[in-house]
N, C-alpha and C. Protein backbone atom coordinates (compact mmCIF):
# COMPACT_ATOMS: atom_id res chain seq x y z
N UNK A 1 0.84 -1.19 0.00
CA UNK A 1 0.00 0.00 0.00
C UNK A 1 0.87 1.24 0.00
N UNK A 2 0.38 2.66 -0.75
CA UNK A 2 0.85 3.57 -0.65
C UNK A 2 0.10 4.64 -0.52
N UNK A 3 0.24 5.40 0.32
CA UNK A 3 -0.26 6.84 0.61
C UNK A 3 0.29 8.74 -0.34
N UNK A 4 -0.54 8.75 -0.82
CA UNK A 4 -0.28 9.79 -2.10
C UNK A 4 -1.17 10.70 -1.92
N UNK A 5 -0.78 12.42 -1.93
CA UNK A 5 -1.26 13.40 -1.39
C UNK A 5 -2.08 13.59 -3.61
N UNK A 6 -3.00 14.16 -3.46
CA UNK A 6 -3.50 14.71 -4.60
C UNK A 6 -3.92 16.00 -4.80
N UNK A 7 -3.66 16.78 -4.81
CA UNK A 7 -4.37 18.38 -4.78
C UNK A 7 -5.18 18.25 -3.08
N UNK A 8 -4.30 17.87 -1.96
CA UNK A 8 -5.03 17.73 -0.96
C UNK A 8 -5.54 16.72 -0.24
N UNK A 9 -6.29 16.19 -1.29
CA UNK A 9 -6.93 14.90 -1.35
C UNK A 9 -5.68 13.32 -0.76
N UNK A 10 -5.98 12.87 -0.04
CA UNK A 10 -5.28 11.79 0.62
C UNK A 10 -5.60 10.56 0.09
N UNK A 11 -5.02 9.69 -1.09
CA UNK A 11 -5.10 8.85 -1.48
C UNK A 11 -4.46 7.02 -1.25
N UNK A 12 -5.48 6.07 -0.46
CA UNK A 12 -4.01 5.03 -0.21
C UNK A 12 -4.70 4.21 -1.93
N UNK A 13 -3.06 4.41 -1.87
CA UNK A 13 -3.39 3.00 -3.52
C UNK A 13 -2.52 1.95 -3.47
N UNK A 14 -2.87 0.89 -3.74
CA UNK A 14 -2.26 -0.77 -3.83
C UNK A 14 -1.08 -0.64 -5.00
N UNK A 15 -0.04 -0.80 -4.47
CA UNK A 15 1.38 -0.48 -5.16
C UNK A 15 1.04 -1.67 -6.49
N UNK A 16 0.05 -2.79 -6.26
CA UNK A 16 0.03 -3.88 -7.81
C UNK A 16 -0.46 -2.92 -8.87
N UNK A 17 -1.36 -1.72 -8.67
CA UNK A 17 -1.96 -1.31 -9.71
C UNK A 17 -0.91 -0.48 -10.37
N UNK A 18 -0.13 -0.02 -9.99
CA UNK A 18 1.22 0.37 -10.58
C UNK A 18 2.06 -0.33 -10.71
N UNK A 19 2.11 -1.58 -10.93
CA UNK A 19 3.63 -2.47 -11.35
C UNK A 19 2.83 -3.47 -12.45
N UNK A 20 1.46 -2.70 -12.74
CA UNK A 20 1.00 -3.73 -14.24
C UNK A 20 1.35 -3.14 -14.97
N UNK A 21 0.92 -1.76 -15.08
CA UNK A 21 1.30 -0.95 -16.60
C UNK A 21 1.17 0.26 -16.06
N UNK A 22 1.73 0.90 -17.43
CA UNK A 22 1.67 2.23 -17.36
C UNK A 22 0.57 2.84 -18.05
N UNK A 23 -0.02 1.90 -19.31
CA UNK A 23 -1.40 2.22 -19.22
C UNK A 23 -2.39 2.58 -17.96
N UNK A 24 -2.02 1.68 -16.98
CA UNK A 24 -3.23 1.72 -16.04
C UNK A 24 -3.00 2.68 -14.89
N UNK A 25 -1.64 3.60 -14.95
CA UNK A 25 -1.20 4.75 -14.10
C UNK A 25 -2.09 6.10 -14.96
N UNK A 26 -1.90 5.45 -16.46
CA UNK A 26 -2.21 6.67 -17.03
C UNK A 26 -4.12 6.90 -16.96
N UNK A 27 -4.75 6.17 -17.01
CA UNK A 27 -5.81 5.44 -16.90
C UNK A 27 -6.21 6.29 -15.76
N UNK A 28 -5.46 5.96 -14.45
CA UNK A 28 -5.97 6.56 -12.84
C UNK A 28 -5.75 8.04 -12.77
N UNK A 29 -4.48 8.46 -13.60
CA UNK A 29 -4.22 9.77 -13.73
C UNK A 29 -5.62 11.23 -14.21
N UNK A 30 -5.80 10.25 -15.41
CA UNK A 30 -7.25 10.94 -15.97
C UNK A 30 -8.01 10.92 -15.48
N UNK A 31 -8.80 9.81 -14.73
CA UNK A 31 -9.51 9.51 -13.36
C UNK A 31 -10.05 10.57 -12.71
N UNK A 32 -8.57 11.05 -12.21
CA UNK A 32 -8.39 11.92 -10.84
C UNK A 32 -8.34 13.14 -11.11
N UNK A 33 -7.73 13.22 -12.77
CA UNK A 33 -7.43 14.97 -13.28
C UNK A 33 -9.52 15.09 -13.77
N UNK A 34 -10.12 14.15 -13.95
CA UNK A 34 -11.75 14.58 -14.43
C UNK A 34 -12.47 14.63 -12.98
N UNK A 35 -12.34 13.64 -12.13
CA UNK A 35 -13.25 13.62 -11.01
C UNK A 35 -12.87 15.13 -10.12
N UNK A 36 -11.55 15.38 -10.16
CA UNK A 36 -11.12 16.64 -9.00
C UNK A 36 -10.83 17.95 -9.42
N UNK A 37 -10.26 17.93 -10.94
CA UNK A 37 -9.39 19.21 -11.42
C UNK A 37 -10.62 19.98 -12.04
N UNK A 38 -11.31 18.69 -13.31
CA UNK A 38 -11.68 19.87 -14.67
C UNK A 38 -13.03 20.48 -13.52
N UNK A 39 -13.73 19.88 -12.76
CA UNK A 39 -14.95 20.67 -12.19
C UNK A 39 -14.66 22.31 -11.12
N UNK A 40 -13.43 22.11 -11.30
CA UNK A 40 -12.88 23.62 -10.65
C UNK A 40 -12.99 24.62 -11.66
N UNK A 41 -12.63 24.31 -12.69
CA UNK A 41 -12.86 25.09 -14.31
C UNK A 41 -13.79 25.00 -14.69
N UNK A 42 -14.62 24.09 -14.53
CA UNK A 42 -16.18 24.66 -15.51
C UNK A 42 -17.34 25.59 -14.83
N UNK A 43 -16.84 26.14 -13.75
CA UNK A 43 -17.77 26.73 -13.14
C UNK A 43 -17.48 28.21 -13.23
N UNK A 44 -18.62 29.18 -14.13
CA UNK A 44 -18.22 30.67 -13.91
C UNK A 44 -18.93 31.03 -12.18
N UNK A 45 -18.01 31.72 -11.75
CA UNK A 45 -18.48 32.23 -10.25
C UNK A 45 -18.41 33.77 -10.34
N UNK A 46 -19.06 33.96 -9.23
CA UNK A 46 -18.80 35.31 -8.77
C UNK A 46 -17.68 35.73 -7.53
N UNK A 47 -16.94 34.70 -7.03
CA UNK A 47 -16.22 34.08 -5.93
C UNK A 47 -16.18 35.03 -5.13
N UNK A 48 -15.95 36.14 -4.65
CA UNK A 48 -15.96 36.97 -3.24
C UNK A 48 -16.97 38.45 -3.77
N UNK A 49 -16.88 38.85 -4.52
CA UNK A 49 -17.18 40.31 -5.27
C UNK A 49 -16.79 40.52 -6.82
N UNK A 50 -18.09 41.01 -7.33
CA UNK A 50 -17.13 41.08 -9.05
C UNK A 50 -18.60 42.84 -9.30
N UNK A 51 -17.67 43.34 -10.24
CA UNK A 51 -18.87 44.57 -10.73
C UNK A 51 -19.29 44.38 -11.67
N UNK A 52 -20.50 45.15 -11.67
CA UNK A 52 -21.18 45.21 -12.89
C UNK A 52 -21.10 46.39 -13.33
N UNK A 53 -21.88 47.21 -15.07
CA UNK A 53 -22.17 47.95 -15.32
C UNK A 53 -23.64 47.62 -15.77
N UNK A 54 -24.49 48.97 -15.32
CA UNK A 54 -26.08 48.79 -16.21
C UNK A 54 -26.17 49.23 -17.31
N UNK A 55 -27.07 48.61 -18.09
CA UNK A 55 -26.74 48.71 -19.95
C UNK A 55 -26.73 50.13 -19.97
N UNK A 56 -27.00 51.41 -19.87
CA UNK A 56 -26.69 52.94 -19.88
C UNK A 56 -25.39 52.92 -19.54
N UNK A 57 -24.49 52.42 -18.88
CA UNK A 57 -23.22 52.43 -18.09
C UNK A 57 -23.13 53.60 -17.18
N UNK A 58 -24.41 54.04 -16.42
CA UNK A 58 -24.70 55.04 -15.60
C UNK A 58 -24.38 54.98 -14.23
N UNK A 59 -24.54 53.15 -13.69
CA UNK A 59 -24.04 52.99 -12.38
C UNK A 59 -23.25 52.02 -12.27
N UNK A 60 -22.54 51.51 -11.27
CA UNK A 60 -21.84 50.32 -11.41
C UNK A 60 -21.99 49.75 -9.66
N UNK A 61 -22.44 48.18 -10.10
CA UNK A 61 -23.05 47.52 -8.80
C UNK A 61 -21.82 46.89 -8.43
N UNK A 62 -21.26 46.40 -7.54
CA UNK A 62 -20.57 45.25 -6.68
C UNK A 62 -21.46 44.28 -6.20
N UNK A 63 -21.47 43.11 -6.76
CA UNK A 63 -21.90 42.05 -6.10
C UNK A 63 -20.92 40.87 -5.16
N UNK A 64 -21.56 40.89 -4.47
CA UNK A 64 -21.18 40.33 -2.90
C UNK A 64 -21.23 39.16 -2.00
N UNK A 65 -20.69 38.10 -1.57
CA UNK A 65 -21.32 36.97 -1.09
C UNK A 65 -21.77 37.74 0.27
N UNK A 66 -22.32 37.41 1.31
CA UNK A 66 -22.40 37.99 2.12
C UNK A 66 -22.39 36.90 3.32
N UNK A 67 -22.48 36.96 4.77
CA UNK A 67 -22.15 35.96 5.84
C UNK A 67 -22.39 35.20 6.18
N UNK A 68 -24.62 34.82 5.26
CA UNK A 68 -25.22 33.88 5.02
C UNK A 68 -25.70 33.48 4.17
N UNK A 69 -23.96 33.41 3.13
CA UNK A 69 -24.26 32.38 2.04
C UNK A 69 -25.58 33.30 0.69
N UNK A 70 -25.83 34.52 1.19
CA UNK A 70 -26.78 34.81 0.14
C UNK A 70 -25.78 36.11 -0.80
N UNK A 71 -25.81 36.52 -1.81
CA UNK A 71 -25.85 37.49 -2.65
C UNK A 71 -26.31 38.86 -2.53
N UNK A 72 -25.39 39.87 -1.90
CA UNK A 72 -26.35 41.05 -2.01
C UNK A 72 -25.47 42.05 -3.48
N UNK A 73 -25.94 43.15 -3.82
CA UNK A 73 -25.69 43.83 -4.02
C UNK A 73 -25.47 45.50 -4.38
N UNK A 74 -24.38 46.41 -4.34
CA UNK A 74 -24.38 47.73 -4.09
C UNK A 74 -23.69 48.57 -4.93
N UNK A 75 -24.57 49.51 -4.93
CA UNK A 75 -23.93 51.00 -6.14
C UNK A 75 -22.61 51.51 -5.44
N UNK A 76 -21.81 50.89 -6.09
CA UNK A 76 -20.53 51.55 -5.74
C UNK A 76 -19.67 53.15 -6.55
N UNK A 77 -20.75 53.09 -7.96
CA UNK A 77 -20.12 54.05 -8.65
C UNK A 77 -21.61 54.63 -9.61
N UNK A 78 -21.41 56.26 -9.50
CA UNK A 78 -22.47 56.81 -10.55
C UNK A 78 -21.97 57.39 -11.37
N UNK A 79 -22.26 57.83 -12.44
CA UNK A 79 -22.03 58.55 -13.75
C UNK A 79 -22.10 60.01 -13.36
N UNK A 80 -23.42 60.37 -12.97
CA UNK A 80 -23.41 61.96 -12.13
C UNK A 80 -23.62 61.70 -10.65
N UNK A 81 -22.65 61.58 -9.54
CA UNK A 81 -23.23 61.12 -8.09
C UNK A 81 -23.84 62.19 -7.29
N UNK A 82 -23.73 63.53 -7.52
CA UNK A 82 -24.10 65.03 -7.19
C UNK A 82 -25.68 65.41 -7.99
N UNK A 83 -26.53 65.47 -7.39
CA UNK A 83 -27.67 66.52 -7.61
C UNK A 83 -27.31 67.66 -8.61
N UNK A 84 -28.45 68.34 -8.87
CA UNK A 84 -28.17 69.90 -9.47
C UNK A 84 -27.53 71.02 -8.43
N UNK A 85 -27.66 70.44 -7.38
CA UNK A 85 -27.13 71.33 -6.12
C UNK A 85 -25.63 71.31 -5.36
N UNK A 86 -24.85 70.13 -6.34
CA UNK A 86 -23.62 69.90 -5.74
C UNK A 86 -23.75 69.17 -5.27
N UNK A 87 -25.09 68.41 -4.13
CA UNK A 87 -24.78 67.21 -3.08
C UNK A 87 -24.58 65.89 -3.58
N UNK A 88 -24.10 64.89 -2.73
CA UNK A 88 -24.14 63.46 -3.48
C UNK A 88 -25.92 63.07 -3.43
N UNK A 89 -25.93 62.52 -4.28
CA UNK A 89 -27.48 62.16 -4.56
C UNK A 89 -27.85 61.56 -3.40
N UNK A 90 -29.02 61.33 -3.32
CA UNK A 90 -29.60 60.31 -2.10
C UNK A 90 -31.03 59.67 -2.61
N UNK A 91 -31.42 58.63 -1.76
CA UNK A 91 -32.57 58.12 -1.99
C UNK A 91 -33.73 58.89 -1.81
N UNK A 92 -34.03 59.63 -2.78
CA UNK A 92 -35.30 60.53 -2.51
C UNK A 92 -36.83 60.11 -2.88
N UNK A 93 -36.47 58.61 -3.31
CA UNK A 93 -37.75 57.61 -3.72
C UNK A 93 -38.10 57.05 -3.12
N UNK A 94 -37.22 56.54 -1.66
CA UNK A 94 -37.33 55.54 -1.00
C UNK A 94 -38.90 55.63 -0.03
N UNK A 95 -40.09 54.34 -0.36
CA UNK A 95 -41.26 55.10 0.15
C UNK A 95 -41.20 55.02 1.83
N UNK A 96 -40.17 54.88 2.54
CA UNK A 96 -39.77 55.08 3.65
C UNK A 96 -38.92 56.48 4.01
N UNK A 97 -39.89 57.61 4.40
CA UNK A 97 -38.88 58.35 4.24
C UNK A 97 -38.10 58.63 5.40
N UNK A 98 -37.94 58.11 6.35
CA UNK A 98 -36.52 58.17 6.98
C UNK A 98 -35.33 58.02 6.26
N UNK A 99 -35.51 57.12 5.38
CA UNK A 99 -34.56 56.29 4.26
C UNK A 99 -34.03 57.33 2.91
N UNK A 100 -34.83 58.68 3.07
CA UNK A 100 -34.63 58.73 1.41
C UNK A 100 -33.61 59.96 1.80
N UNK A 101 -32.50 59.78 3.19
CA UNK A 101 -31.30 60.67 3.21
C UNK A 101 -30.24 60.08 2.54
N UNK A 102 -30.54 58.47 2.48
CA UNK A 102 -29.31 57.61 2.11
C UNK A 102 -28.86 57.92 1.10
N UNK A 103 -27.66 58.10 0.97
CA UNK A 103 -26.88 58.11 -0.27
C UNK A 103 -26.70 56.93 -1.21
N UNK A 104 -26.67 57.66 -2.44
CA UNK A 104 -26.79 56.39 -3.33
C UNK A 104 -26.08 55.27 -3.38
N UNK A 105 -24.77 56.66 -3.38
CA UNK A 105 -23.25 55.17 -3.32
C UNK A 105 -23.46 54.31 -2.14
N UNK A 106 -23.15 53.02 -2.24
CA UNK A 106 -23.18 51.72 -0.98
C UNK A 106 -24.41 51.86 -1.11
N UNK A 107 -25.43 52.25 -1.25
CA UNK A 107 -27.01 51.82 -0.92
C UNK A 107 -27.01 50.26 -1.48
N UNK A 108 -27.58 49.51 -0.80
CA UNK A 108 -28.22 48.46 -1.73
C UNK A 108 -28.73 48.07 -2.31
N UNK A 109 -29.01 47.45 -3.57
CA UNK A 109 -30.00 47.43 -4.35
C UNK A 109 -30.27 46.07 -4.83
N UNK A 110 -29.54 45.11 -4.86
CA UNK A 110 -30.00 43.93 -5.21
C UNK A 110 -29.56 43.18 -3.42
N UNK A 111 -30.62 41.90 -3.03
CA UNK A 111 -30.07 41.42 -1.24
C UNK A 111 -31.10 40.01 -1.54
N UNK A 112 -30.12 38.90 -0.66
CA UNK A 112 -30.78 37.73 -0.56
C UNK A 112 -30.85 36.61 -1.42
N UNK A 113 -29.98 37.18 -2.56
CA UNK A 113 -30.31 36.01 -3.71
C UNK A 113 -29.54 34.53 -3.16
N UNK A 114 -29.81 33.95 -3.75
CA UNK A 114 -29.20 32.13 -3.46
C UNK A 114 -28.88 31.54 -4.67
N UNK A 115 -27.69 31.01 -4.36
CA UNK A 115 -26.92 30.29 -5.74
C UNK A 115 -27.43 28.85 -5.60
N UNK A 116 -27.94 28.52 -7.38
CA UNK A 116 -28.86 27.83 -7.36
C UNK A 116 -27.83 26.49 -7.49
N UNK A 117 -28.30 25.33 -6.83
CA UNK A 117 -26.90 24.73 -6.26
C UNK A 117 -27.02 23.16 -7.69
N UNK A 118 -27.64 22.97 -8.54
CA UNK A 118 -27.47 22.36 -10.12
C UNK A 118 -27.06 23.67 -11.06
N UNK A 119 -26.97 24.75 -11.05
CA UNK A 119 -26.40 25.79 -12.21
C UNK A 119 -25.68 26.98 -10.80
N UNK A 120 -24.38 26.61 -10.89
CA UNK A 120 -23.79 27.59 -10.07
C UNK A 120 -23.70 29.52 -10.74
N UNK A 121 -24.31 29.52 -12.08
CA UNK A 121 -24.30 30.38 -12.53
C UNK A 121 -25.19 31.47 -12.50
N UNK A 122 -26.27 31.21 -11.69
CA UNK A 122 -27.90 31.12 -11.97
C UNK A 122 -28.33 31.96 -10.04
N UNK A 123 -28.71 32.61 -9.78
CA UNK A 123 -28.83 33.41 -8.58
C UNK A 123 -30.44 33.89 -8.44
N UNK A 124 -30.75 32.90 -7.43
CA UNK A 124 -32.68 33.21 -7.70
C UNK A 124 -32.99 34.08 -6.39
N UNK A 125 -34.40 33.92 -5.83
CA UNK A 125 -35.09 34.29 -4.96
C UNK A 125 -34.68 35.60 -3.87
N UNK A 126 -34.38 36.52 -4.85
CA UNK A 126 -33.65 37.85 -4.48
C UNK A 126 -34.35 39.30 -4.61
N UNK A 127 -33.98 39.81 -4.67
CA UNK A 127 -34.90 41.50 -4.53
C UNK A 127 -33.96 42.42 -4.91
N UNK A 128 -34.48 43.25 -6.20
CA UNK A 128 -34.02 44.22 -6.61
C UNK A 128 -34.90 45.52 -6.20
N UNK A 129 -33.63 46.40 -5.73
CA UNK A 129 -34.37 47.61 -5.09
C UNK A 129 -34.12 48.59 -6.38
N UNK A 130 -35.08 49.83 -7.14
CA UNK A 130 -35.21 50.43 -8.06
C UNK A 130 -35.37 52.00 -7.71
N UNK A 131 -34.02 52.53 -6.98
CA UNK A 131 -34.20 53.78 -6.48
C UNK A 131 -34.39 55.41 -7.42
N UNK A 132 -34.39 54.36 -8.98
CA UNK A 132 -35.41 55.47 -9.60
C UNK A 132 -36.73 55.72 -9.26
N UNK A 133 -37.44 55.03 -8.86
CA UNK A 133 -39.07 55.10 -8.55
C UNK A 133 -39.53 54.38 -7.06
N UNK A 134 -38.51 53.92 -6.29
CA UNK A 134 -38.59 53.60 -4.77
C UNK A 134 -39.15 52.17 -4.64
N UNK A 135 -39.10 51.37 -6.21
CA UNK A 135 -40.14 50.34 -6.00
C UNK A 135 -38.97 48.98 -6.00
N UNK A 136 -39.46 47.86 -5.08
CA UNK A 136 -38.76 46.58 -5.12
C UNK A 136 -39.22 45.53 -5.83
N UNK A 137 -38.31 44.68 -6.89
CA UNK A 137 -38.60 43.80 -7.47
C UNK A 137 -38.40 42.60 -7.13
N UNK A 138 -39.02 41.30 -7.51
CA UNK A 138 -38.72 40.19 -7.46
C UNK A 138 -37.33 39.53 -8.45
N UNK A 139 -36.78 38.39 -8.13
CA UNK A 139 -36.14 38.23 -9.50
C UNK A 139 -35.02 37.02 -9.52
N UNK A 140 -34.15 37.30 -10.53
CA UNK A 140 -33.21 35.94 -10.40
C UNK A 140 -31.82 36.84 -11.49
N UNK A 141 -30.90 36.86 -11.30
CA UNK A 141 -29.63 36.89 -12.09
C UNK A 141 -28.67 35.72 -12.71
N UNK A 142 -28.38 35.59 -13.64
CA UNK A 142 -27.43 34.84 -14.19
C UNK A 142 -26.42 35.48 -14.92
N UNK A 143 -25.03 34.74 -15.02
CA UNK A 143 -23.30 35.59 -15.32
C UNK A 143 -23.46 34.25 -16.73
N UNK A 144 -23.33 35.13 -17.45
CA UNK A 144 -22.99 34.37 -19.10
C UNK A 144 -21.52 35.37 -19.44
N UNK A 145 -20.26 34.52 -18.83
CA UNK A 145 -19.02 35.26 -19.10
C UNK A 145 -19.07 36.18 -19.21
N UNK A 146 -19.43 37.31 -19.42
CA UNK A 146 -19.17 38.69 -19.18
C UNK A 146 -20.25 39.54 -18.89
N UNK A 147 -21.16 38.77 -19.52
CA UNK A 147 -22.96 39.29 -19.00
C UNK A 147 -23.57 39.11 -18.21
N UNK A 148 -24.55 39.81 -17.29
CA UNK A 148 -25.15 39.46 -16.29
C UNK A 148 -26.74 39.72 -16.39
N UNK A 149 -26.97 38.51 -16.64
CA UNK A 149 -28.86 38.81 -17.88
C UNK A 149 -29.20 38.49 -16.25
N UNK A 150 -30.27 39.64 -16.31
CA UNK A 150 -31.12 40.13 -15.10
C UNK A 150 -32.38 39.76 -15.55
N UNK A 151 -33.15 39.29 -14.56
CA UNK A 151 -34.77 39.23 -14.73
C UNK A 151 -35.40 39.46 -13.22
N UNK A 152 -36.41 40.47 -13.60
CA UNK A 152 -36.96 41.13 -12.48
C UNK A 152 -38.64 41.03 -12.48
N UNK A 153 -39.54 41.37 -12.10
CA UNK A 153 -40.90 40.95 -11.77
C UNK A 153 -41.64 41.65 -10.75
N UNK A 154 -42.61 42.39 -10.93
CA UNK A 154 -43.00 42.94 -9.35
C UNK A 154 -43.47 41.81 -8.82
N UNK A 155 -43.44 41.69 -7.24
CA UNK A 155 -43.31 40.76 -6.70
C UNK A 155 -44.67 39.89 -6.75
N UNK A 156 -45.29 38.58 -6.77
CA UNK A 156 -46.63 38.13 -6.76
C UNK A 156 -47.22 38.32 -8.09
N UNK A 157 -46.52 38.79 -9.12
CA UNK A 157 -47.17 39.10 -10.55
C UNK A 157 -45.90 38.60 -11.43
N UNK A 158 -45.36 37.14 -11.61
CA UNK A 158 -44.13 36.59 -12.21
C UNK A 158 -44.28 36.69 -13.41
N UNK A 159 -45.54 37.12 -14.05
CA UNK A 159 -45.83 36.43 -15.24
C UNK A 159 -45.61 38.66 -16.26
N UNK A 160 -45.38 39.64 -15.88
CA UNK A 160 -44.74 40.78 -16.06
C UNK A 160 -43.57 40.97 -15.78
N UNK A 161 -42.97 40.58 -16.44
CA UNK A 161 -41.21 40.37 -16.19
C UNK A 161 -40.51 41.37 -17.52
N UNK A 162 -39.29 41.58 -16.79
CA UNK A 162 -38.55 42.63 -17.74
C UNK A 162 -37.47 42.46 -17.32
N UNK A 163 -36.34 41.91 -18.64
CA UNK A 163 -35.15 41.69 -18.61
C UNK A 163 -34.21 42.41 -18.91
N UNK A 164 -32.98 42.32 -19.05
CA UNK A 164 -32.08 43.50 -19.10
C UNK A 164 -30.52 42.91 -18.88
N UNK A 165 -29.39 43.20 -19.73
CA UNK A 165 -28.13 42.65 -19.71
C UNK A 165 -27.33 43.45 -19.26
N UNK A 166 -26.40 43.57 -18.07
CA UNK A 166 -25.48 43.92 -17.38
C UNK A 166 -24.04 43.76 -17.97
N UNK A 167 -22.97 44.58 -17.74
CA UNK A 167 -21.68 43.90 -18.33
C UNK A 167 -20.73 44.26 -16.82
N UNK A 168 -20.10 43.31 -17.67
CA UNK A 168 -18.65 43.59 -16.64
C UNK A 168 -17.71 44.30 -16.69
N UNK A 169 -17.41 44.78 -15.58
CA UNK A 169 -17.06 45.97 -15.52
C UNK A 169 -15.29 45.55 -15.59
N UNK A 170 -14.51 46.68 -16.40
CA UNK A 170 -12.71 46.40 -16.66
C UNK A 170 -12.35 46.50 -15.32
C-alpha cells in the first residue's frame, strides 16, 4: 500500500496497480485529473465580489457573497453622483422616508439572492431595489461570461417580467 497526497486529497493506492502498466497509471491519472481538477474550471463564479455595469453604463453595482451564504448587491459608482445642487445624490424615492437621506453610493440594491446549487451560474429568490421610482422587485440573475442577464418581476405578478443585460465591468 501507498499513501499519495492529490491536490489535498489523501489517497491510499495498492502499489500492484502500478507495477501492471503504465497504461493503467495513465488510466488513474485521468480519473483523478476529471473527477477533481476539470470541475474547478467549468464553473463561472462570482467568488468573493465582481462589478457590474447597467446597460446605460450610468451605475456600477458590486456584487457580494455575504455571511449567510446569500448574494447582495451595491452601487458603488455613478455617472453623475451630485444633484443639481452639488450634493451626493440620495434616496429621494425611498417610500420610507426616513430612508430617502441615504446616499446612493453603498445603498443596496439587489439582497438575498441564493446560488442555485445544479447551475452555479444562476442566482434566484432575491430583490431588486429600483431607487429610480422607490419600488422593489422580485427576480433571479445569471453571469454568461461577461454578461449578467437580469430578470426582475413585481413581486406576486411573475408572469410581467422585464429583462435587461449587465456587463462587466474592466
Amino acid at each position: 500500500m501507498q499513501i499519495r497526497d492529490f491536490f489535498g486529497i489523501i489517497l491510499i493506492v495498492d502499489n500492484d496497480i502500478f507495477s501492471q502498466s503504465s497504461s493503467m497509471k495513465r488510466l488513474l491519472n485521468v480519473f483523478l485529473f476529471v473527477c477533481f481538477v476539470l470541475p474547478c474550471f467549468s464553473q463561472t463564479t462570482i467568488a468573493e465580489s465582481s462589478i457590474w455595469n447597467d446597460p446605460q453604463k450610468t451605475i456600477r453595482v458590486q456584487i457580494y457573497k455575504t455571511s449567510d451564504d446569500h448574494y447582495n448587491g451595491k452601487i458603488i459608482w455613478l455617472k453623475n453622483p451630485n444633484d443639481e445642487s452639488g450634493r451626493p445624490k440620495t434616496d429621494i424615492n425611498n417610500p420610507v422616508e426616513k430612508l430617502r437621506s441615504q446616499r446612493l453610493v453603498n445603498l443596496v440594491v439587489m439582497k438575498n439572492f441564493k446560488r442555485n446549487k445544479q447551475d452555479p451560474t444562476l442566482f434566484e429568490e432575491g430583490n431588486f431595489y429600483d431607487p429610480k421610482t422607490g419600488r422593489t422587485y422580485c427576480g433571479k440573475f445569471q453571469i454568461a461570461g461577461r454578461e449578467l442577464k437580469v430578470t426582475g418581476h413585481i413581486c406576486g405578478w411573475s408572469f410581467l417580467v422585464k429583462r435587461t443585460t449587465w456587463t462587466k465591468a474592466d
